[in-house]
Protein backbone atom coordinates (compact mmCIF):
# COMPACT_ATOMS: atom_id res chain seq x y z
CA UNK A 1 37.87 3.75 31.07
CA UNK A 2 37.73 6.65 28.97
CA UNK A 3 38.58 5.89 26.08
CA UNK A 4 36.45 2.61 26.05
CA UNK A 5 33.62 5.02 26.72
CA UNK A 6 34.59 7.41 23.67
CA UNK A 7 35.16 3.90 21.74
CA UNK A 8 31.13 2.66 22.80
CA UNK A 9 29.97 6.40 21.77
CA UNK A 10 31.42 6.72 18.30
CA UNK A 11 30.16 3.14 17.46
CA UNK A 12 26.76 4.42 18.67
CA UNK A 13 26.74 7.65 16.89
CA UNK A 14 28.05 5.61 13.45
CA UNK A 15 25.07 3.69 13.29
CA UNK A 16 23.04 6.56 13.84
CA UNK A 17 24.36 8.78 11.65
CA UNK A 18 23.44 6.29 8.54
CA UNK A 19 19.92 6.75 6.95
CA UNK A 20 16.68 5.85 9.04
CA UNK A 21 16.31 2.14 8.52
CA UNK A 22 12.79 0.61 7.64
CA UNK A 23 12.39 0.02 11.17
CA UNK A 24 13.17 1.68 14.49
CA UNK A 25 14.23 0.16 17.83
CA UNK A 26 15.88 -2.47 20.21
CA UNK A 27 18.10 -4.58 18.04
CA UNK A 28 16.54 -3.94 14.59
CA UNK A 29 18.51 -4.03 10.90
CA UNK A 30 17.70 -2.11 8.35
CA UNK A 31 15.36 -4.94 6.93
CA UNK A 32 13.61 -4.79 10.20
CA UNK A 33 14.08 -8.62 10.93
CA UNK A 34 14.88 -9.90 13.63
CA UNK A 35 13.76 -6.50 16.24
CA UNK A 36 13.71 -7.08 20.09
CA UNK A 37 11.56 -4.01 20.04
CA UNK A 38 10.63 -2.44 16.53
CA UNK A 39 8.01 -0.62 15.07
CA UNK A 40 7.96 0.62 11.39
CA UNK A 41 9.60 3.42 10.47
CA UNK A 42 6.98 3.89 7.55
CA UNK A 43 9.35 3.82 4.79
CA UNK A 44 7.85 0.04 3.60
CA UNK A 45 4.50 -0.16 2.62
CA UNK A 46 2.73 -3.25 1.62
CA UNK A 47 0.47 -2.64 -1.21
CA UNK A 48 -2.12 -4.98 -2.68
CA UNK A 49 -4.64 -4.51 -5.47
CA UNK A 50 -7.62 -6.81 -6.87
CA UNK A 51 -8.56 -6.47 -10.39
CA UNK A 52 -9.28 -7.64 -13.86
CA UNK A 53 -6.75 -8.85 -16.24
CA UNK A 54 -7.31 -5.85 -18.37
CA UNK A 55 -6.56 -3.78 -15.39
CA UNK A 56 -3.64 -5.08 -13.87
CA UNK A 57 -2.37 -6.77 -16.73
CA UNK A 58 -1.69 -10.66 -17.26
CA UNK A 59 1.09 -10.90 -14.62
CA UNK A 60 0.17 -7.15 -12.76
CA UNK A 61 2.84 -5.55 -14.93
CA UNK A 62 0.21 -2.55 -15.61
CA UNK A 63 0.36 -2.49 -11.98
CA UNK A 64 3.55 -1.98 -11.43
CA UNK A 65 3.42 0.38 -14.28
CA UNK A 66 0.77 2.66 -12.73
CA UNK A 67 2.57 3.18 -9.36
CA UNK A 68 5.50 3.84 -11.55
CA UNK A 69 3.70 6.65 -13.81
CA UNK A 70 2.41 8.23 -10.97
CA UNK A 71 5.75 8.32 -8.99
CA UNK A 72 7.33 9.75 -11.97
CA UNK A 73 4.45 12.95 -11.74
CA UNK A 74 4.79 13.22 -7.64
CA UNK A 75 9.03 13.26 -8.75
CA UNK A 76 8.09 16.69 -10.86
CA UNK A 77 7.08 18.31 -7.18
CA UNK A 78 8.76 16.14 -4.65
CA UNK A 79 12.20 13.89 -4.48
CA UNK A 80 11.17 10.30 -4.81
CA UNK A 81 12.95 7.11 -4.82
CA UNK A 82 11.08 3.69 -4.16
CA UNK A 83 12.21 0.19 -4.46
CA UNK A 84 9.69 -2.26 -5.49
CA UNK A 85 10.02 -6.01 -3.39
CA UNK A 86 8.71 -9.45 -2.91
CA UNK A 87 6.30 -9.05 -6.21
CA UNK A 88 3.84 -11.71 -5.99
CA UNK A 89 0.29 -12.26 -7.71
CA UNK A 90 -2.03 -14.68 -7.57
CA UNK A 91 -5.46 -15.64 -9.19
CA UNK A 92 -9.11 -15.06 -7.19
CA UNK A 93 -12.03 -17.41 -7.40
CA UNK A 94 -13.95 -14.45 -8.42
CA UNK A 95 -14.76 -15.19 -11.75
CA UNK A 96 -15.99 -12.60 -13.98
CA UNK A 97 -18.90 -12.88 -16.87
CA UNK A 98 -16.36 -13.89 -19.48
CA UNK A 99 -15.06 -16.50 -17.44
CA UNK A 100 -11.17 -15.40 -16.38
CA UNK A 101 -11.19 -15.00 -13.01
CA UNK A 102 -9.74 -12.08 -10.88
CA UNK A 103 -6.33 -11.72 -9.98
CA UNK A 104 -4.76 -9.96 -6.77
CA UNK A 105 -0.86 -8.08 -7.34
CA UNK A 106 1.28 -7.48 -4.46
CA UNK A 107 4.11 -5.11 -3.89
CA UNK A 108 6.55 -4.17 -0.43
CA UNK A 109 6.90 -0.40 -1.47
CA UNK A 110 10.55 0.72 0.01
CA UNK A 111 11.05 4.41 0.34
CA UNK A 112 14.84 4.51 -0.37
CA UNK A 113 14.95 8.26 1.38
CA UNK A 114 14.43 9.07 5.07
CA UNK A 115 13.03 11.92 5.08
CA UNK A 116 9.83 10.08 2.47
CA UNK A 117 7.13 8.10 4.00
CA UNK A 118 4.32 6.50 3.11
CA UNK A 119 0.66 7.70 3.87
CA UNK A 120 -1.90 4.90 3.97
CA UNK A 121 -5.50 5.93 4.90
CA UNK A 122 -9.39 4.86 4.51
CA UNK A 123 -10.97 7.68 2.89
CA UNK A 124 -14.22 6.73 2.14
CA UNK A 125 -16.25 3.39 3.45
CA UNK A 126 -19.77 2.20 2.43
CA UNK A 127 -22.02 -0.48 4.45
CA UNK A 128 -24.24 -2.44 3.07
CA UNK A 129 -22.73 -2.72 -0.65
CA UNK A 130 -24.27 -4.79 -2.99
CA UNK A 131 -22.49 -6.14 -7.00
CA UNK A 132 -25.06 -4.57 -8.56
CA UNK A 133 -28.87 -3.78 -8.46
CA UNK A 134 -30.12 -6.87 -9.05
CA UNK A 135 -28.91 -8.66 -6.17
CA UNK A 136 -31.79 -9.75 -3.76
CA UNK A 137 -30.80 -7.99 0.54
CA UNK A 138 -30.18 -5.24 1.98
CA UNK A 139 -28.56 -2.62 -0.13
CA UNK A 140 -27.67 1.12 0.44
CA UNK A 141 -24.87 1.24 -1.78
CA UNK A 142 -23.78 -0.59 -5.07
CA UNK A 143 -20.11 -1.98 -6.17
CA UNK A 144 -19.84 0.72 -8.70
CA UNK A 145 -20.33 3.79 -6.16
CA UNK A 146 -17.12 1.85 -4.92
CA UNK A 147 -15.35 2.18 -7.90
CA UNK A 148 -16.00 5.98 -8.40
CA UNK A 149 -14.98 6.90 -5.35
CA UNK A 150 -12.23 5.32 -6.42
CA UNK A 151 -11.73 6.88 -9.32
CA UNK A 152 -12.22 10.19 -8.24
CA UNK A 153 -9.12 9.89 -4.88
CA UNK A 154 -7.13 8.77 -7.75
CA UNK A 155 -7.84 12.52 -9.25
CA UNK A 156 -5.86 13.67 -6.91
CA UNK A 157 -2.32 14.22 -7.74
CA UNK A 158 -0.44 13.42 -4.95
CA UNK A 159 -1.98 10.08 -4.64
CA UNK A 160 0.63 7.11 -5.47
CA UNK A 161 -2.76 5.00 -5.69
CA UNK A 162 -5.90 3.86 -4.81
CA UNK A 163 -7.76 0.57 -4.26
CA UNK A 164 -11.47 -0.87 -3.06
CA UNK A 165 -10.96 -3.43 -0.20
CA UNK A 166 -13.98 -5.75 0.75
CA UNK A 167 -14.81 -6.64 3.90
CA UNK A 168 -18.36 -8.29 5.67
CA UNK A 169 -20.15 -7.30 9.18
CA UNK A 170 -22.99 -8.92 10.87
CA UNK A 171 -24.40 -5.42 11.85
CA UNK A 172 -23.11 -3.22 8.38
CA UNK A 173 -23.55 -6.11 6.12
CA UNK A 174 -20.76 -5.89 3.57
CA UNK A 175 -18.46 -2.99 3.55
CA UNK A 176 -15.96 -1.31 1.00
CA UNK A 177 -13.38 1.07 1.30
CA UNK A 178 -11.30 3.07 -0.51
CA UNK A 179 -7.87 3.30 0.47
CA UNK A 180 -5.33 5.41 -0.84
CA UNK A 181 -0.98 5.96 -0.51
CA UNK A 182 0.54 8.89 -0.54
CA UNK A 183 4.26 10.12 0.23
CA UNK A 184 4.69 12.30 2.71
């Protein structure tokens, strides 16, 4: 009996002794498939980022290449090591003056160390945005305040990156917010 108990113990502490998986609890892999009871660990994030063509890039390799840039400053100051997986992009019906519409990159971000997670937050949101001043409604705020605010969390050095998502309410009209990734 007691050595089939010190057998069950050093099998448990084994697996626990590896690196935090993606996902903790009941029955999980490291992948996180397949969990009884699981909840992310934080070490995957799925990132997503609408854009133009110039922006992103014809098949979102400036994408790519911006998270990579800015990994490679946050490395200077902090270990990193991310996997990128399940790339996928895709084209918007939001066509643009010049007529090329939109396109929409994709990323699963994989923290490869334990002890580095990610850090997705809102940090600023606007009601009632309009595309620009000319549009007939309600409007407190314009697309482009969007974009500065933006521009300006991306200032910040220890953001991995930034990105406007849209959204509608029947009380707040439509809404935009900035959402930013950092490691932590």
């Amino acid at each position: 009996m007691k050595k089939t108990l010190a057998v069950l113990f050093l099998l448990v502490a084994g697996n626990i002794a590896q690196a935090a998986p993606y996902y903790t609890g009941v029955g999980c892999n490291e992948e996180g498939t397949r969990c009884t009871f699981g909840k992310p660990s934080g070490r995957v994030l799925n990132w997503s980022k609408k854009g133009t063509v110039q922006e992103l890039g014809e098949r979102c390799e400036k994408f790519i290449a911006n998270i990579d840039a800015r990994k490679n400053e946050i490395a200077k100051s902090q270990k990193v090591e991310l996997k990128y997986k399940n790339f996928t992009y895709r084209w918007t019906n939001d066509v643009q003056e010049d007529g090329r519409a939109k396109i929409v990159c994709s990323v699963e971000l994989h923290s490869e160390l334990a002890d580095v997670k990610f850090d997705s937050k809102i940090v600023k949101k606007f009601y009632w945005v309009c595309e620009n001043r000319d549009q007939g409604g309600v409007c407190a705020h314009y697309l482009d305040e969007c974009e500065a605010a933006r521009d300006e969390a991306l200032r910040d050095s220890s953001v991995l990156d930034a990105t406007i998502y849209r959204g509608a309410s029947l009380l707040q009209g439509s809404i935009c917010e900035i959402v930013t990734v950092k490691l932590k």
